[in-house]
C-alpha atoms as a PDB file:
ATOM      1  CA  UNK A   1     -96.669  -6.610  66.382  1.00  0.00           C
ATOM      2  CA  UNK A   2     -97.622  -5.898  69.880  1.00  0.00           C
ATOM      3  CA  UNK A   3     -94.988  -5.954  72.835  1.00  0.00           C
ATOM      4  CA  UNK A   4     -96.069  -6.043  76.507  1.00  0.00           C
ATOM      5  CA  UNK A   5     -94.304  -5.098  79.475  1.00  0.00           C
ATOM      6  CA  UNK A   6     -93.783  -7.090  83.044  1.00  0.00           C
ATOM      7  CA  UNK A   7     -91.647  -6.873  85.968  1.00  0.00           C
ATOM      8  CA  UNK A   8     -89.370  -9.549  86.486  1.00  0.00           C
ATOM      9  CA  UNK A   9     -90.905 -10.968  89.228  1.00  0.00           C
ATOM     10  CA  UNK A  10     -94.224 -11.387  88.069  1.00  0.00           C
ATOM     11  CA  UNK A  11     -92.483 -12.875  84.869  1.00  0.00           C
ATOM     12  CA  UNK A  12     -91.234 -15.461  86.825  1.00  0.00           C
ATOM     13  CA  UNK A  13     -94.541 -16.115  89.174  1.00  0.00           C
ATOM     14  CA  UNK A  14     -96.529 -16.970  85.839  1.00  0.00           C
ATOM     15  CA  UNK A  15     -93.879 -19.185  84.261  1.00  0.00           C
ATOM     16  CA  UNK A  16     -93.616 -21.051  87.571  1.00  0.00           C
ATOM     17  CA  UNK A  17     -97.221 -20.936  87.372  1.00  0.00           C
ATOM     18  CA  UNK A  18     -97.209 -22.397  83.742  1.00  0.00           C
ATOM     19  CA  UNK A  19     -94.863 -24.819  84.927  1.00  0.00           C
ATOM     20  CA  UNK A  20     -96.966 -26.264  87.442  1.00  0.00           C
ATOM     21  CA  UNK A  21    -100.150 -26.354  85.652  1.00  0.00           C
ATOM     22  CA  UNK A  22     -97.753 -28.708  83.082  1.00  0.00           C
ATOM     23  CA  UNK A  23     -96.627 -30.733  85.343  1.00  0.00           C
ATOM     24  CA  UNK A  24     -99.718 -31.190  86.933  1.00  0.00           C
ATOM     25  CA  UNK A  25    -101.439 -32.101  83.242  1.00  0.00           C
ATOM     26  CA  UNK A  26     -98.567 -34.143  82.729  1.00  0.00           C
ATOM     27  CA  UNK A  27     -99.124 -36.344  85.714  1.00  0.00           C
ATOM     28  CA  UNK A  28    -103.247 -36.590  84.852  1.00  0.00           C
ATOM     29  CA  UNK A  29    -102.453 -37.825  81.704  1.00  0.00           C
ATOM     30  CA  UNK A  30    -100.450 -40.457  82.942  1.00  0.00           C
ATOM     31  CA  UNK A  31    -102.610 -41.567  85.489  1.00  0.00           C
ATOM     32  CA  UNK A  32    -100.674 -40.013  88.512  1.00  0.00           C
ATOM     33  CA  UNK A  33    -103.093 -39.040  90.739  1.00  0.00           C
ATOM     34  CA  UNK A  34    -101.518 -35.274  92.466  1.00  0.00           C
ATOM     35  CA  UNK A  35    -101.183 -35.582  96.012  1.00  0.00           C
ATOM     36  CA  UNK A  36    -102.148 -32.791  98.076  1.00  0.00           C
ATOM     37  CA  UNK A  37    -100.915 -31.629 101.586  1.00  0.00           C
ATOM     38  CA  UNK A  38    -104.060 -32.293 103.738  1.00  0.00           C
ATOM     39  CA  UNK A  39    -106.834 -34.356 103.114  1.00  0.00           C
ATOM     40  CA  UNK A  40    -110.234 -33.283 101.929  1.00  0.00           C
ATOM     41  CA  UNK A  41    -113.122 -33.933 104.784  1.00  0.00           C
ATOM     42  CA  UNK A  42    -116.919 -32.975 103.581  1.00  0.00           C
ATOM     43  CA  UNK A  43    -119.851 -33.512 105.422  1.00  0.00           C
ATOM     44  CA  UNK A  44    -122.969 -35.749 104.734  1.00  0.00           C
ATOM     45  CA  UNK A  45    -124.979 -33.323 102.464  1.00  0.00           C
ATOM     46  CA  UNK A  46    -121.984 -32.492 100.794  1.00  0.00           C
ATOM     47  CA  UNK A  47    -121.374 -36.365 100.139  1.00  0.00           C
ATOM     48  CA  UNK A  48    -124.423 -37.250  99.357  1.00  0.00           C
ATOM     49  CA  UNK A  49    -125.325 -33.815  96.926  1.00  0.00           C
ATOM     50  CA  UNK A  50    -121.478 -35.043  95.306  1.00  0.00           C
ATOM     51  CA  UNK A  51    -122.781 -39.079  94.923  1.00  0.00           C
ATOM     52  CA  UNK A  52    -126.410 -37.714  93.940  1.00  0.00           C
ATOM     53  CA  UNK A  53    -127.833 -40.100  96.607  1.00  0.00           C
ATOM     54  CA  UNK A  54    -130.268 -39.077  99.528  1.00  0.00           C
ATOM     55  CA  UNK A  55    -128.719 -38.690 103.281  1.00  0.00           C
ATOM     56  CA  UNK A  56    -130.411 -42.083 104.562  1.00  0.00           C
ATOM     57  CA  UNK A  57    -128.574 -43.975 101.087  1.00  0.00           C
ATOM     58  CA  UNK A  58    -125.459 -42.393 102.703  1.00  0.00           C
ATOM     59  CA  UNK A  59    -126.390 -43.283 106.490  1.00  0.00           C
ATOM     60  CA  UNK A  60    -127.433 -46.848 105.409  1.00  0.00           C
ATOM     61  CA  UNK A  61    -124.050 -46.972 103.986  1.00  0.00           C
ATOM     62  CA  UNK A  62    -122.601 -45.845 106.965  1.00  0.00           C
ATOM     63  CA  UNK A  63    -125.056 -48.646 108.514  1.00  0.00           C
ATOM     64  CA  UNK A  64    -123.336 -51.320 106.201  1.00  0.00           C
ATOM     65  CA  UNK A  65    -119.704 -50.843 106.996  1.00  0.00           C
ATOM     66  CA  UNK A  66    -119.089 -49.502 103.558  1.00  0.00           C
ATOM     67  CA  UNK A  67    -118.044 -46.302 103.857  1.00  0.00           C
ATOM     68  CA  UNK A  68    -115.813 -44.847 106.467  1.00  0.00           C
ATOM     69  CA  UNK A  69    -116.685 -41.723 108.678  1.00  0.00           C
ATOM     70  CA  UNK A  70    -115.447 -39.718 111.737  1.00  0.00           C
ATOM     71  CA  UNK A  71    -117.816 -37.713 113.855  1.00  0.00           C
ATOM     72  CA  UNK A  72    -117.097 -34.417 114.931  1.00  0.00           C
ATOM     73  CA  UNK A  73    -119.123 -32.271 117.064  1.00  0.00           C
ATOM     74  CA  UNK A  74    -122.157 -34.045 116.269  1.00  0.00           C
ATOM     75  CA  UNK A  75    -121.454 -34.171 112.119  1.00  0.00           C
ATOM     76  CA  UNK A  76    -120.089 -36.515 110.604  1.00  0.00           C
ATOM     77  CA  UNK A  77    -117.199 -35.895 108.203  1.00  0.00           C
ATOM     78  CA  UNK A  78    -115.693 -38.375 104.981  1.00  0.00           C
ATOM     79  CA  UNK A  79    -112.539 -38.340 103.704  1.00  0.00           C
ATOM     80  CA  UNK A  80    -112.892 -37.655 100.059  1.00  0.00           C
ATOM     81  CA  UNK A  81    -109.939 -40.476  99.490  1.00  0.00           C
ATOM     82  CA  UNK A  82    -112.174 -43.134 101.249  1.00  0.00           C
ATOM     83  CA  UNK A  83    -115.116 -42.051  99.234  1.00  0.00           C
ATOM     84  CA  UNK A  84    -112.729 -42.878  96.003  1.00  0.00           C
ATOM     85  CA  UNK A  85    -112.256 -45.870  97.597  1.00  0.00           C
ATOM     86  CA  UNK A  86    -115.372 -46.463  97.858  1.00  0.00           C
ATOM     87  CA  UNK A  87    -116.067 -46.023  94.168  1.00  0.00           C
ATOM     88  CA  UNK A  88    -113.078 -47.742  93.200  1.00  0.00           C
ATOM     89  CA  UNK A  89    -113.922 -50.561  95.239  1.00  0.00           C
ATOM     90  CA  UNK A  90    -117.590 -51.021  93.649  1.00  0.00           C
ATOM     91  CA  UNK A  91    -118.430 -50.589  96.937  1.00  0.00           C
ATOM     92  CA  UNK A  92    -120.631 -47.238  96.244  1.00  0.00           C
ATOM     93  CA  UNK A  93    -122.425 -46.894  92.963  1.00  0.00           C
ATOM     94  CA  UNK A  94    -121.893 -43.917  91.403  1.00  0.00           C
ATOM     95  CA  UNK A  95    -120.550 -41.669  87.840  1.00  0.00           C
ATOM     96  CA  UNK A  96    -116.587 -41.977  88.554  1.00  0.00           C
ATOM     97  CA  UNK A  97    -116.280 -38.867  86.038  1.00  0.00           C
ATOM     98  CA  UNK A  98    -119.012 -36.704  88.391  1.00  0.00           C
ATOM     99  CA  UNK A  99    -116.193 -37.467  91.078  1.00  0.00           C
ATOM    100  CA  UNK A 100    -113.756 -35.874  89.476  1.00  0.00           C
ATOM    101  CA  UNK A 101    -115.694 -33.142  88.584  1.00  0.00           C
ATOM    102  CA  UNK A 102    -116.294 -32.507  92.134  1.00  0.00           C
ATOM    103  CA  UNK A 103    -113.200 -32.493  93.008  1.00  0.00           C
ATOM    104  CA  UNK A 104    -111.478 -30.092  90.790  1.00  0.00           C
ATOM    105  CA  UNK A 105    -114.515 -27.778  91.338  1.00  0.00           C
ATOM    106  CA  UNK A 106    -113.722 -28.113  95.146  1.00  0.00           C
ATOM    107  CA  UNK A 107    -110.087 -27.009  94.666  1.00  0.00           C
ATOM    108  CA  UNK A 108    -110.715 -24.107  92.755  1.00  0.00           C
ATOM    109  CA  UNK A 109    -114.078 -22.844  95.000  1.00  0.00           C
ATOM    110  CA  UNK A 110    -111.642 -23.591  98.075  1.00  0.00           C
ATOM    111  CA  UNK A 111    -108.552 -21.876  96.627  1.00  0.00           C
ATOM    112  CA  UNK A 112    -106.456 -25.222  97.144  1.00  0.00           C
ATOM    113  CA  UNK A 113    -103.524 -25.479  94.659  1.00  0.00           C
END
């Protein structure tokens, strides 16, 4: 048998780490979706590269009403939540599971809990 060593402290950042990661798993299973503090904004090739559609599909949709946007500085920026709308809605055409994807790969490249 092996025994390992810790401080205290970090003992208790991984089990409130471990504790988190089960809640959050907890909540996806039920459906929950987690809330997070601020809200995701990505710009058009990052939309369109995440829906696998070309930048005029996502400016016609723009064009159409069917997808919200706010321009800053010349760029315009999408709330990730209105592009799950979006989906949700039928409104945009897309893989609902390459969403998903996108997101949790987003949170972990971006260091967002």
């Amino acid at each position: 048998m092996e025994v390992i060593t810790m401080e205290s402290r970090a003992y208790k950042d991984l089990s409130e780490k471990i504790d988190r990661i089960s809640n959050f798993v907890v909540k996806c299973e039920s459906g929950i979706k987690p809330q997070s503090d601020e809200e995701i904004w990505l710009d058009s090739q990052e939309v369109a590269n995440l829906l696998r559609i070309s930048t005029r599909t996502l400016q016609r949709l723009r064009k159409e009403k069917l997808i919200s946007y706010s321009i800053l500085r010349g760029r315009c920026l999408y709330k990730l939540s209105e592009i799950e709308r979006g989906l949700n809605e039928r409104l945009i055409t897309c893989d609902p599971q390459t969403l998903d994807e996108f997101r949790k790969n987003y949170l972990l490249n971006n260091g967002t809990k």
